[in-house]
C-alpha atoms as a PDB file:
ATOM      1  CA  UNK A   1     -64.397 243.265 -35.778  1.00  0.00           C
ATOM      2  CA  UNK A   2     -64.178 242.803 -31.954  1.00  0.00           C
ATOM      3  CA  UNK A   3     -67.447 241.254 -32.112  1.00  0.00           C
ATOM      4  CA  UNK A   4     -66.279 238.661 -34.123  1.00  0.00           C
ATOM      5  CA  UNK A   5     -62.891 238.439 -32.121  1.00  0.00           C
ATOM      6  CA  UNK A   6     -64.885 237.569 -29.468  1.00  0.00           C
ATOM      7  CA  UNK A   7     -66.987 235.119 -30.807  1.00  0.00           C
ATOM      8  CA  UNK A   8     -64.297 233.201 -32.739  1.00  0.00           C
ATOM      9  CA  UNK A   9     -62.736 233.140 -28.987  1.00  0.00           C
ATOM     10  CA  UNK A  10     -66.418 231.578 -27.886  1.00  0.00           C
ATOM     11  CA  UNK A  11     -65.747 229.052 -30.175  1.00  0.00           C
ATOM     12  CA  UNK A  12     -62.350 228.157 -28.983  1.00  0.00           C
ATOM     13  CA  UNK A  13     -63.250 228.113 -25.912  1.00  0.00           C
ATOM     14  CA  UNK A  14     -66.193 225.531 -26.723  1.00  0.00           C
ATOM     15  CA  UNK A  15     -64.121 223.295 -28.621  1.00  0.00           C
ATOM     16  CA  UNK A  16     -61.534 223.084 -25.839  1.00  0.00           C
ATOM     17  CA  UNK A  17     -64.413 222.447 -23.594  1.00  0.00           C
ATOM     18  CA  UNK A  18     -65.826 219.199 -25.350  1.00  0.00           C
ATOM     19  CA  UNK A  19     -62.350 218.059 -26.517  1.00  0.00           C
ATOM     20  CA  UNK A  20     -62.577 219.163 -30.117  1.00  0.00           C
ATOM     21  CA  UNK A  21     -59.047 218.382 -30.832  1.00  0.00           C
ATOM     22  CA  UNK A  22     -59.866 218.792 -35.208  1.00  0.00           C
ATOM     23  CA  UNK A  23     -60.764 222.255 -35.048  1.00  0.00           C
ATOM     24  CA  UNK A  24     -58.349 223.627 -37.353  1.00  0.00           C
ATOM     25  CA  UNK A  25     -58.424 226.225 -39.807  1.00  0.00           C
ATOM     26  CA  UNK A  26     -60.656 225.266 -42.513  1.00  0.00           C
ATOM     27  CA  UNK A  27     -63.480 224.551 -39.975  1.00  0.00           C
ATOM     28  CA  UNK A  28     -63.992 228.344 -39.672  1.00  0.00           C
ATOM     29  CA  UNK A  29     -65.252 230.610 -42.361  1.00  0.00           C
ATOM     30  CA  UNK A  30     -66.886 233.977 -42.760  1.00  0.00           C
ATOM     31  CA  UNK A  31     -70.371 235.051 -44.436  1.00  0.00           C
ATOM     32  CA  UNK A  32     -70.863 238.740 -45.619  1.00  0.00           C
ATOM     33  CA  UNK A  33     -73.874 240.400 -45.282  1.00  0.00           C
ATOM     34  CA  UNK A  34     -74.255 243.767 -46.626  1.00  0.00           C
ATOM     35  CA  UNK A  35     -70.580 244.326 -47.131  1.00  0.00           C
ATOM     36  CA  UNK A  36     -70.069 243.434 -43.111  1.00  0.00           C
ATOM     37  CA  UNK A  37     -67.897 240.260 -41.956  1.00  0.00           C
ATOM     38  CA  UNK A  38     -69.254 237.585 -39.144  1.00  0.00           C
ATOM     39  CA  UNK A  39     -68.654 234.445 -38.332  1.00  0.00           C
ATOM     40  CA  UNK A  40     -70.448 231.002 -40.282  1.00  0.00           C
ATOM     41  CA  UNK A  41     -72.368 229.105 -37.892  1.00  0.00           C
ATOM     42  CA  UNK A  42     -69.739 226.319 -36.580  1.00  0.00           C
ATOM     43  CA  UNK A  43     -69.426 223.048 -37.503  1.00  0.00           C
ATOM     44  CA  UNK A  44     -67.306 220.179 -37.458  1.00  0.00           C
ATOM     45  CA  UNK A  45     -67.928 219.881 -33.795  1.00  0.00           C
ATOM     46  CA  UNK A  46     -66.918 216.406 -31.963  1.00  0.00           C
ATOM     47  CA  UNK A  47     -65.400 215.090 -28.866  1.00  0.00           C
ATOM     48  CA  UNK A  48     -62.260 213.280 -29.827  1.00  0.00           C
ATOM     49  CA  UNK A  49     -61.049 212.730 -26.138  1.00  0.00           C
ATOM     50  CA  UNK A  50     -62.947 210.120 -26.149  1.00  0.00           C
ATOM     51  CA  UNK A  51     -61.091 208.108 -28.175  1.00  0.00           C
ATOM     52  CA  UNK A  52     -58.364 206.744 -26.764  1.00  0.00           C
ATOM     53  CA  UNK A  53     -56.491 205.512 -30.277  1.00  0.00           C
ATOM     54  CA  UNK A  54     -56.608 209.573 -31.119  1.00  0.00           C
ATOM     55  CA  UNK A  55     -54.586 211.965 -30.915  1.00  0.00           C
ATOM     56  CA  UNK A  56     -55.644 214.938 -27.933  1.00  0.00           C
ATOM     57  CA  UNK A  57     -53.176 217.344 -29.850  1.00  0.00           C
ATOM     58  CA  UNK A  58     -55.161 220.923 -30.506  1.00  0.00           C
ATOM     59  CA  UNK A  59     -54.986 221.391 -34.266  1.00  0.00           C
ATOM     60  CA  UNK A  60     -54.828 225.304 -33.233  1.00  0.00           C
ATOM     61  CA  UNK A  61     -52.521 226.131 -30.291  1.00  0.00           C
ATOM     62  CA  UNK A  62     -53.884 228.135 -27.022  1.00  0.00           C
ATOM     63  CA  UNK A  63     -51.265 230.269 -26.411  1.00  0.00           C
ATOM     64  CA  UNK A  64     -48.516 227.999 -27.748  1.00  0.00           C
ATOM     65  CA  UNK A  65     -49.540 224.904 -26.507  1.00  0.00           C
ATOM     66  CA  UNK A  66     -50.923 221.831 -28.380  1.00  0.00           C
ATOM     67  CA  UNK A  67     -51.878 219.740 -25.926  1.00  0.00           C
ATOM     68  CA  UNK A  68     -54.570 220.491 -23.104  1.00  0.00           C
ATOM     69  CA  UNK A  69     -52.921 219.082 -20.010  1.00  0.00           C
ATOM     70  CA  UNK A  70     -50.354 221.503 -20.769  1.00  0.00           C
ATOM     71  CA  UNK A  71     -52.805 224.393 -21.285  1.00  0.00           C
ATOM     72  CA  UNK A  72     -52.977 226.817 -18.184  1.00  0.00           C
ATOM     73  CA  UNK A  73     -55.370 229.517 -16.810  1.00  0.00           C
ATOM     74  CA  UNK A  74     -51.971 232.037 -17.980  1.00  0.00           C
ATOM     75  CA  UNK A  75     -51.971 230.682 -21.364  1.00  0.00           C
ATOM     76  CA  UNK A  76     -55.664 231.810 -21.952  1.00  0.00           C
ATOM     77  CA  UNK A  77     -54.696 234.777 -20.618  1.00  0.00           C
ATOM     78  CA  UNK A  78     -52.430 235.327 -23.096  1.00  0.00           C
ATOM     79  CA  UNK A  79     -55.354 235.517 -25.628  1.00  0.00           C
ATOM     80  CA  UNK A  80     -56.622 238.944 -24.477  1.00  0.00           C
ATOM     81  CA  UNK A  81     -54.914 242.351 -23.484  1.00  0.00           C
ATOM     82  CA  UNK A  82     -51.931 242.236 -21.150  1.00  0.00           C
ATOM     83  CA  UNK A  83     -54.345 244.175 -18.724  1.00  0.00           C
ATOM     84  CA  UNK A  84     -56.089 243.166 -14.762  1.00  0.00           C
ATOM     85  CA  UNK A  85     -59.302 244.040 -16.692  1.00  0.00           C
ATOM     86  CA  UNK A  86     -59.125 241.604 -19.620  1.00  0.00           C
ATOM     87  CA  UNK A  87     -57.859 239.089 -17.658  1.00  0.00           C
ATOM     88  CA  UNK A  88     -60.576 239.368 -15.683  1.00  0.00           C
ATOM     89  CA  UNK A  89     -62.882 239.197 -18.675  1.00  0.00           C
ATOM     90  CA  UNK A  90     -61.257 236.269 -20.154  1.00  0.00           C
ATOM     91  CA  UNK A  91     -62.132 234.491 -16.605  1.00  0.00           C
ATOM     92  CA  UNK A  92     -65.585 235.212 -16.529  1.00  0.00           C
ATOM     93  CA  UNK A  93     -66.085 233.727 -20.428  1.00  0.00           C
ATOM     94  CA  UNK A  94     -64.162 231.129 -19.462  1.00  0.00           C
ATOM     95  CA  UNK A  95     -66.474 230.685 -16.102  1.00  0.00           C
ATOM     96  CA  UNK A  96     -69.601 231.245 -17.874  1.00  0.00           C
ATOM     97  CA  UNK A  97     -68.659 229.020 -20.774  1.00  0.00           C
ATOM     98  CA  UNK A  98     -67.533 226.089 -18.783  1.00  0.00           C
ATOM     99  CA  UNK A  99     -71.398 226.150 -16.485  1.00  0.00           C
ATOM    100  CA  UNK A 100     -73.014 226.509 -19.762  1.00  0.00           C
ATOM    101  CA  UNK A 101     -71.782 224.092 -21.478  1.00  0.00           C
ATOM    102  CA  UNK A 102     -71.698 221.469 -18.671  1.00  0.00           C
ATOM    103  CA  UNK A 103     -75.485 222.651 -18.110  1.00  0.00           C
ATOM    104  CA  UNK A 104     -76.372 221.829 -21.939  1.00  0.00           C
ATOM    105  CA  UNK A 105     -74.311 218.521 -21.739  1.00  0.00           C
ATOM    106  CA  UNK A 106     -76.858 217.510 -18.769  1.00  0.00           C
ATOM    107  CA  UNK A 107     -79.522 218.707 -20.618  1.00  0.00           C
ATOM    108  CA  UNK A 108     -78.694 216.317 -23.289  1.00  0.00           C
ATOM    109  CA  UNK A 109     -77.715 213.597 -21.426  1.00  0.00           C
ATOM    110  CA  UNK A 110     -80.986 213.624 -19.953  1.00  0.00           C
ATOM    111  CA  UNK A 111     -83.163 214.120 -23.401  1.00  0.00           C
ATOM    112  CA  UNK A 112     -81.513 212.004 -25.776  1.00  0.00           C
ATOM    113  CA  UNK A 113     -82.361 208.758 -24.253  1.00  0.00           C
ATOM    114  CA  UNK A 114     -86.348 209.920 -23.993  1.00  0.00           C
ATOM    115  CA  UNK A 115     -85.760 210.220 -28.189  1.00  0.00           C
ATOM    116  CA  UNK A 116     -84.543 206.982 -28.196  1.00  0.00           C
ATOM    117  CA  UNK A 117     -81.358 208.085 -28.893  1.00  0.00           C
ATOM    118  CA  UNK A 118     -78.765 206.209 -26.907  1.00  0.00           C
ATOM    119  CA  UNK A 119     -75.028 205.092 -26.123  1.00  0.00           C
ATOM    120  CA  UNK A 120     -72.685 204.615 -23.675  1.00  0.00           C
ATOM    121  CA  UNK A 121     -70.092 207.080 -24.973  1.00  0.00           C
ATOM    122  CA  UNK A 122     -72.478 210.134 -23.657  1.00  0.00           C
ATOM    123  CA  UNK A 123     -71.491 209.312 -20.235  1.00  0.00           C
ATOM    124  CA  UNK A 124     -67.697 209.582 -21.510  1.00  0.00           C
ATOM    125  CA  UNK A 125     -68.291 213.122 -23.194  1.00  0.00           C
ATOM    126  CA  UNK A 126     -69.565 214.447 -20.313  1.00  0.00           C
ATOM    127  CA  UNK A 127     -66.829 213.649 -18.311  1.00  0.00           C
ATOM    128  CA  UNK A 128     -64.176 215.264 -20.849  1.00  0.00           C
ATOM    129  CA  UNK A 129     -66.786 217.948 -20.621  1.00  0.00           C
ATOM    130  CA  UNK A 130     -67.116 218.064 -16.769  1.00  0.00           C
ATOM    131  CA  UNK A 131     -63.297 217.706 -16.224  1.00  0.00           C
ATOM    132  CA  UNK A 132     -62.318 220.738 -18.570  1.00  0.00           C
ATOM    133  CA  UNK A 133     -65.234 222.944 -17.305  1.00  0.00           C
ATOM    134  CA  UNK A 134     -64.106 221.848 -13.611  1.00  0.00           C
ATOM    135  CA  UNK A 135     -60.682 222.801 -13.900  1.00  0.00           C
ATOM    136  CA  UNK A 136     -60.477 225.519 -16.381  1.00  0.00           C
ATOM    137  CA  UNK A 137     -59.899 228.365 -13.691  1.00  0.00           C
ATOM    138  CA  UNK A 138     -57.596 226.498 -11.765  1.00  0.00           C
ATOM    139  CA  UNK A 139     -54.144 227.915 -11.241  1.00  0.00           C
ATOM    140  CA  UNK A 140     -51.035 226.768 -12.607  1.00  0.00           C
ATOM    141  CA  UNK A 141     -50.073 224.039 -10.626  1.00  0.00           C
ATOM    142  CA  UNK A 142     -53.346 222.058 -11.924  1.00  0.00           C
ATOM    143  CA  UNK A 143     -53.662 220.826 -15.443  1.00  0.00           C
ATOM    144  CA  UNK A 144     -56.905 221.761 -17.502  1.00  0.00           C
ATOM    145  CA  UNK A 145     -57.290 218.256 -18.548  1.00  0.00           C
ATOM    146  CA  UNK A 146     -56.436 214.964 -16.606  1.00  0.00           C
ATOM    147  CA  UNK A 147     -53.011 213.970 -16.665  1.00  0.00           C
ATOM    148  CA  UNK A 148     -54.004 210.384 -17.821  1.00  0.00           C
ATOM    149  CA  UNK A 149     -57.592 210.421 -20.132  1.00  0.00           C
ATOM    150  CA  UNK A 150     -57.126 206.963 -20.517  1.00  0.00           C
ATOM    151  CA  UNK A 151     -58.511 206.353 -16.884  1.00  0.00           C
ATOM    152  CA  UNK A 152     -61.826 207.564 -17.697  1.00  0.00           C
ATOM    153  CA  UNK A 153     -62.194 204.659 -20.010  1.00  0.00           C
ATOM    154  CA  UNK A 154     -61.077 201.848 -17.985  1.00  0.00           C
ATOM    155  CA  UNK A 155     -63.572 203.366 -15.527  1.00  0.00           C
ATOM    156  CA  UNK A 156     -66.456 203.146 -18.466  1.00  0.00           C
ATOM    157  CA  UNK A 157     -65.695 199.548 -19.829  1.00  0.00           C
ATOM    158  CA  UNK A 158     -63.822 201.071 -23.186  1.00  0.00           C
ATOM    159  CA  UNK A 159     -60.566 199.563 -22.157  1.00  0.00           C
ATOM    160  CA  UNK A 160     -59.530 196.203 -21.665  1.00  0.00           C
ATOM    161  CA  UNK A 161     -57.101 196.309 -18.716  1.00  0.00           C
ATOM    162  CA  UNK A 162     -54.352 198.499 -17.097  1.00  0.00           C
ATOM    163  CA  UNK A 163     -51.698 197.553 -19.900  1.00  0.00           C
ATOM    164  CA  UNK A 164     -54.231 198.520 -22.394  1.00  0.00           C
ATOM    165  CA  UNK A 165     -54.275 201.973 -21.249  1.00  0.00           C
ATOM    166  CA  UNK A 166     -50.845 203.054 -19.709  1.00  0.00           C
ATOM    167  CA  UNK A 167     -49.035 205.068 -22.671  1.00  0.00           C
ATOM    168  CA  UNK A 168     -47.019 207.121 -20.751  1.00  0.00           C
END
C-alpha cells in the first residue's frame, strides 16, 4: 500500500509539473495481479497551461488549493507525515522529479524535430515545465507557477497584444 501511496504521489507530482490541470479522478485506476493492488499505467497526460482560453484550476487539490500559483512548498508538505523526516523526503521527490522531468522535456525537445515531428507549442510546454520544476522548492513568499501565464504567450507569438492577455 505505501508503494502505491507513493507512486500515486509520483504522479501528482508529474502532472503538476507539466500543467496537467484534467487529472481528476477517473484518470486513475488500479489493476490486480494475484490478489495484490498497483497502480494502471497513467494516462490522460497533457499540458493545459498552455492554453490560454483554459482553465489552470487542478481538478484534484494539493493540499487545498486549486490553483498552482497558490500552491506552496508547505502545502506539499502537507501531503506526507507532519515529521522533519518526511518533509525532507517530500523535498527530495519533489527535487528529483522536477530535474527529471525538465531533463526528459529537453530530451524531447531535441528528438522530436529529428522524427519530423514538429510545433511551436513544444517550446511553450517546456517553459510551464521549466517554470514549475524551477520554483517548486521555493519558499513561501514565491509562487510555484508564474503569477501571469499569459506572458509566456505573448513572448511565443500565441497572443495578439497586451489587451489580449491581461485577465487579471
Amino acid at each position: 500500500l505505501l508503494l502505491i501511496r507513493l507512486a500515486f504521489l509520483n504522479i501528482v507530482i508529474f502532472n503538476y509539473l507539466i500543467g496537467n490541470a484534467d487529472a481528476h479522478g477517473k484518470n486513475f485506476s488500479f489493476l490486480h495481479e494475484k490478489e495484490k493492488p498497483r497502480l494502471a499505467p497513467v494516462y490522460d497526460l497533457l499540458c493545459i497551461a498552455v492554453y490560454p482560453d483554459l482553465s489552470t484550476k487542478l481538478a484534484v487539490r494539493i493540499a487545498g488549493k486549486y490553483l498552482p500559483d497558490q500552491v506552496f512548498l508547505r502545502h506539499w508538505h502537507r501531503l506526507v507525515a507532519d515529521t522533519a523526516g518526511a518533509k525532507r523526503a517530500m523535498e527530495k521527490t519533489l527535487a528529483d522529479m522536477a530535474k527529471k522531468t525538465t531533463d526528459q522535456a529537453h530530451t524531447w525537445l531535441a528528438e522530436l524535430p529529428e522524427s519530423g515531428v514538429k510545433s511551436e507549442m513544444f517550446d511553450a510546454i517546456l517553459g510551464v515545465i521549466r517554470t514549475r520544476s524551477g520554483s517548486l522548492l521555493k519558499g513561501d513568499q514565491e509562487l510555484l507557477c508564474i503569477r501571469n501565464p499569459h506572458a509566456m504567450f505573448r513572448t511565443a507569438g500565441f497572443v495578439a497584444d497586451e489587451t489580449d492577455a491581461d485577465t487579471g
